[in-house]
C-alpha atoms as a PDB file:
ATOM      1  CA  UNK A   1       0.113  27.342   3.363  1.00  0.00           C
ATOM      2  CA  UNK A   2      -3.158  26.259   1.532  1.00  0.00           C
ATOM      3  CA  UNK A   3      -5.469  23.888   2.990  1.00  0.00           C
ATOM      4  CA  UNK A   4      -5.837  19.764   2.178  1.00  0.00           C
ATOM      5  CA  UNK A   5      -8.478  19.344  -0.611  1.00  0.00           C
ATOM      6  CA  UNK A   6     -11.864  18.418   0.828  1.00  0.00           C
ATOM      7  CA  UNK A   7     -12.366  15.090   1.359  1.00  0.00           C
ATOM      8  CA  UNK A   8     -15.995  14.105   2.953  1.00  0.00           C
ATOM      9  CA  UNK A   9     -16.314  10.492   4.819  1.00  0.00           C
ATOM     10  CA  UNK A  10     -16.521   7.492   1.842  1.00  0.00           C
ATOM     11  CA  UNK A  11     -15.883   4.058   2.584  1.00  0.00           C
ATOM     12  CA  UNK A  12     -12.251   2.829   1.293  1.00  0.00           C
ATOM     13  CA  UNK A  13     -11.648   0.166  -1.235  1.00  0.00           C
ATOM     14  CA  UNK A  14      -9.435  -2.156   0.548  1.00  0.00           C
ATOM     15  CA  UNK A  15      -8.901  -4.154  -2.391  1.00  0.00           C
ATOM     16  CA  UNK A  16      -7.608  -1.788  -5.620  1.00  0.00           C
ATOM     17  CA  UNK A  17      -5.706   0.732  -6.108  1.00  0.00           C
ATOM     18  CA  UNK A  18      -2.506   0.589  -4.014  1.00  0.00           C
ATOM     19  CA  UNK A  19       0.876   1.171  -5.234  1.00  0.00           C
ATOM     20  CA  UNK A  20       4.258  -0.373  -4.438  1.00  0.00           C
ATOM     21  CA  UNK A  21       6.748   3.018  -4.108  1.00  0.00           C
ATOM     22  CA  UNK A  22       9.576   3.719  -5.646  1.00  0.00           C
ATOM     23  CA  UNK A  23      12.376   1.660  -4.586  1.00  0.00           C
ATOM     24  CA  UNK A  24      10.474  -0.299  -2.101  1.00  0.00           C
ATOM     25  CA  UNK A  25      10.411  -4.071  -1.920  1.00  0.00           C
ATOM     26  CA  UNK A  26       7.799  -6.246  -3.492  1.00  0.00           C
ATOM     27  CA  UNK A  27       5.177  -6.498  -0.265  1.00  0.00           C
ATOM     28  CA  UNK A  28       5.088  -3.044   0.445  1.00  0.00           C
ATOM     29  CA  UNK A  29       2.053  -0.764  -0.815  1.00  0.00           C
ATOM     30  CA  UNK A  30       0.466   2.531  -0.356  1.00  0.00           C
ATOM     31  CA  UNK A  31      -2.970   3.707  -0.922  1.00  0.00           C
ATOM     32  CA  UNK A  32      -3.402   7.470  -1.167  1.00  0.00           C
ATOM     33  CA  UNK A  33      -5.991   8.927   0.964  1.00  0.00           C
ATOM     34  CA  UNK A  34      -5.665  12.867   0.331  1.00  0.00           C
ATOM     35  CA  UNK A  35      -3.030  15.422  -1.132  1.00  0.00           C
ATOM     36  CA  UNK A  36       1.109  14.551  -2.321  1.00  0.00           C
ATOM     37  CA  UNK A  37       4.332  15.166  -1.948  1.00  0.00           C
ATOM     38  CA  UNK A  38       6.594  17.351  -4.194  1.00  0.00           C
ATOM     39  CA  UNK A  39      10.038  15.790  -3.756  1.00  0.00           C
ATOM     40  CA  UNK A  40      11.697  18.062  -6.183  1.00  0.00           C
ATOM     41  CA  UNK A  41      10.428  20.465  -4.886  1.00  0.00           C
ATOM     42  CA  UNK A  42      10.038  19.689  -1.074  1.00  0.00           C
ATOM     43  CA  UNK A  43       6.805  20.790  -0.504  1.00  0.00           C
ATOM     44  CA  UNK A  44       3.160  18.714   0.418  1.00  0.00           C
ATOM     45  CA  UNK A  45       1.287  16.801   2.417  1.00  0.00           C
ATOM     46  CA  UNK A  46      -0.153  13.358   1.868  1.00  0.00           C
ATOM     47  CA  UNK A  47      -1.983  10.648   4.043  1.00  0.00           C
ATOM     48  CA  UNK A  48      -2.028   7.075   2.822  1.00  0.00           C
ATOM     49  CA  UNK A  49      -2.619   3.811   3.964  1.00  0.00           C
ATOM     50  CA  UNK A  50       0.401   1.672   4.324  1.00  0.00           C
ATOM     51  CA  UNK A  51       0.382  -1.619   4.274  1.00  0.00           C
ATOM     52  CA  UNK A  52       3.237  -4.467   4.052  1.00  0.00           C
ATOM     53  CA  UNK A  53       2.504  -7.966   3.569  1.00  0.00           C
ATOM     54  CA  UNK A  54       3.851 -11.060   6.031  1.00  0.00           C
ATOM     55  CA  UNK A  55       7.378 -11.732   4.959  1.00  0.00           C
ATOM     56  CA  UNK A  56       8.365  -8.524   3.857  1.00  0.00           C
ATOM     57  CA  UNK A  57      11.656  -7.117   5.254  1.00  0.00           C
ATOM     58  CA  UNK A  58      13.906  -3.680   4.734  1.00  0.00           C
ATOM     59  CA  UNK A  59      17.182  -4.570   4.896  1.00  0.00           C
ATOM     60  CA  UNK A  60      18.654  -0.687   5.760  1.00  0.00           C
ATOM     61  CA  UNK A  61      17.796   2.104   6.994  1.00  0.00           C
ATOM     62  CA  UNK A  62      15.455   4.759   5.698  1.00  0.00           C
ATOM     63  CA  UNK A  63      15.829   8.390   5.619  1.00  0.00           C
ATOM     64  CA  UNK A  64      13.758  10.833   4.416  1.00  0.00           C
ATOM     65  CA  UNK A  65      13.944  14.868   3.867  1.00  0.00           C
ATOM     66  CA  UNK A  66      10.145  14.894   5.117  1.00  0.00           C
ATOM     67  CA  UNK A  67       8.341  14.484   8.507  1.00  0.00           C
ATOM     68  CA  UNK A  68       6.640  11.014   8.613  1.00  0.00           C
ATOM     69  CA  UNK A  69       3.901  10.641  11.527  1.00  0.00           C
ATOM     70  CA  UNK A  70       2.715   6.991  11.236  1.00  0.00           C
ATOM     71  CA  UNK A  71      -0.033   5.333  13.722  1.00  0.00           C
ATOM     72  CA  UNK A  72       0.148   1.339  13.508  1.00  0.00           C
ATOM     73  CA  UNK A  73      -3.710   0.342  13.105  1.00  0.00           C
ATOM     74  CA  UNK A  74      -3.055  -3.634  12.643  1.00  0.00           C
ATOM     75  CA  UNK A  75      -0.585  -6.416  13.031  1.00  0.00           C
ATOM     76  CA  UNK A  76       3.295  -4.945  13.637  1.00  0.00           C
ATOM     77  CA  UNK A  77       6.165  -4.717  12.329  1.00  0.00           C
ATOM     78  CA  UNK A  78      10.051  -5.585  13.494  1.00  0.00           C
ATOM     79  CA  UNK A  79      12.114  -2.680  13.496  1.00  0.00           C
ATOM     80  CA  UNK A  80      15.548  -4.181  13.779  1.00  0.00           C
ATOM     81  CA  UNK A  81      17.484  -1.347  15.591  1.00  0.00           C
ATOM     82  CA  UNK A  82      18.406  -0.011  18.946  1.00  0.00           C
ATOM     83  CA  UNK A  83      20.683  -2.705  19.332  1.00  0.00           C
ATOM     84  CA  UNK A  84      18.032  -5.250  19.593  1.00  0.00           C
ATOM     85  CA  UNK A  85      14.743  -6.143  18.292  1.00  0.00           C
ATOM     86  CA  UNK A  86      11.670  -3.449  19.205  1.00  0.00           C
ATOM     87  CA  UNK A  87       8.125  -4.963  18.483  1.00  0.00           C
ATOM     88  CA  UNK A  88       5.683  -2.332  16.432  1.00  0.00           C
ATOM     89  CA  UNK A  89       2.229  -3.672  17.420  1.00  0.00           C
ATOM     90  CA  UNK A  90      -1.029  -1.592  17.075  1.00  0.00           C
ATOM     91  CA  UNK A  91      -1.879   1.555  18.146  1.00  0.00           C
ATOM     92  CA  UNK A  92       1.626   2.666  17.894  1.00  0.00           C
ATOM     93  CA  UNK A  93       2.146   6.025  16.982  1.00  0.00           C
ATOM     94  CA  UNK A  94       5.834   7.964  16.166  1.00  0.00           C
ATOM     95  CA  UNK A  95       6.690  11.171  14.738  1.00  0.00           C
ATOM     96  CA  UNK A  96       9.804  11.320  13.065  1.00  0.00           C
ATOM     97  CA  UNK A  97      11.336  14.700  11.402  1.00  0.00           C
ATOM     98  CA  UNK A  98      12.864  14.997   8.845  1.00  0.00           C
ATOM     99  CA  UNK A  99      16.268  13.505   8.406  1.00  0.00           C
ATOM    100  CA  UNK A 100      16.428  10.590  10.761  1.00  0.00           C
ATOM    101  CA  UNK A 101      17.334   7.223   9.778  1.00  0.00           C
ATOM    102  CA  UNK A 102      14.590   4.054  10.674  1.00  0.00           C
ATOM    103  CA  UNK A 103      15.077   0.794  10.291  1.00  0.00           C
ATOM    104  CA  UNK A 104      16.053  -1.948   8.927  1.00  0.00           C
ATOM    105  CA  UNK A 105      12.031  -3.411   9.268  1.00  0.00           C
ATOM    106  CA  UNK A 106      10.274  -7.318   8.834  1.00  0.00           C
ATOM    107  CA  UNK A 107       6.927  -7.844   8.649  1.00  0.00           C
ATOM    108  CA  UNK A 108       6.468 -11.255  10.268  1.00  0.00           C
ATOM    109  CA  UNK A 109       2.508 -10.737   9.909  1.00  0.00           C
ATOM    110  CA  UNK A 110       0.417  -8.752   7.831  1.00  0.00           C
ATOM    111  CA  UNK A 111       0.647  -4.811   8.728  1.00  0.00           C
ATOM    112  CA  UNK A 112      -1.039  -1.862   8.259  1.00  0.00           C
ATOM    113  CA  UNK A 113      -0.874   2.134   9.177  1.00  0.00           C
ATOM    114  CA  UNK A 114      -2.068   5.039   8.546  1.00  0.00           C
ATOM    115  CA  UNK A 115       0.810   8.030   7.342  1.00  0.00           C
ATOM    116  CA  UNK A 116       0.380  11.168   7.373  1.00  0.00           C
ATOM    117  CA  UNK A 117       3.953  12.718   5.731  1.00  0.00           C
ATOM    118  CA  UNK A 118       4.670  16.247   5.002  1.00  0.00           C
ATOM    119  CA  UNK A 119       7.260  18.994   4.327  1.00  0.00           C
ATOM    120  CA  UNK A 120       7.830  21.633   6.796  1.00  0.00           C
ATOM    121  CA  UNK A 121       7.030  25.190   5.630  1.00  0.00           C
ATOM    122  CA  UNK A 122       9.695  27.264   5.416  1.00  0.00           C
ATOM    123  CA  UNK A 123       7.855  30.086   6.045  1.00  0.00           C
ATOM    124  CA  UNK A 124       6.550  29.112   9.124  1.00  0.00           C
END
C-alpha cells in the first residue's frame, strides 16, 4: 500500500469548501482533509471533516463496504438504535468495519467529527 500524500500543518477554512455527499440530506457536509475513496474500485483512504447542521436527521440505516473510524469533536448526534435512544456527545470515538448498518441519526445541535474511512487491503 502507498503512503497518504504529504500534508504539513495549515490552518483549515471553516467556512468554504464543504460538500453535501451523494445521497445525503440537505444539512450534512464534508470537507476533505487528505486522500479519497475509490468506490468502484474499493480501494483508498480519506479523512474529512464532517459536519451536520441542528435539525438534520437520517431516517435509515447506513451501510457501507468501507471501514469508517469517526471521533465526535463537537456537539452530538442521536443515533436512534439499540432499541432506544444513545446520545453521541464529544470525544466519542467508534470504529466500524465494513458492512455494518448505523443509524437512523438527528442532529438536535450543531455537530462535528473528524472521519477517517478506508478500504481494507486485500493484500494484507
Amino acid at each position: 500500500m502507498t503512503n497518504a500524500a504529504f500534508v504539513d500543518f495549515s490552518k483549515i477554512d471553516f467556512e468554504n469548501n464543504w460538500t453535501r455527499p451523494d445521497g445525503a440530506p440537505e444539512g450534512v457536509s464534508v470537507k476533505v482533509l487528505a486522500g479519497a475513496l475509490d468506490h468502484a474500485a474499493k480501494r483508498g483512504r480519506c479523512t474529512t471533516l464532517t459536519r451536520w447542521r441542528a435539525g438534520t436527521e437520517v431516517a435509515e440505516a447506513i451501510t457501507h463496504e468501507y471501514t469508517e473510524e469517526v471521533y465526535v469533536i463537537a456537539g452530538s448526534l442521536l443515533w436512534l438504535d439499540r432499541g432506544g435512544t444513545v446520545r453521541v456527545e464529544a470525544n466519542s470515538y467508534v470504529c466500524r468495519p465494513a458492512g455494518v448498518p448505523h443509524g437512523p441519526f438527528r442532529a438536535d445541535e450543531d455537530y462535528l467529527a473528524i472521519e477517517f474511512c478506508y478500504y481494507e487491503d486485500p493484500t494484507a
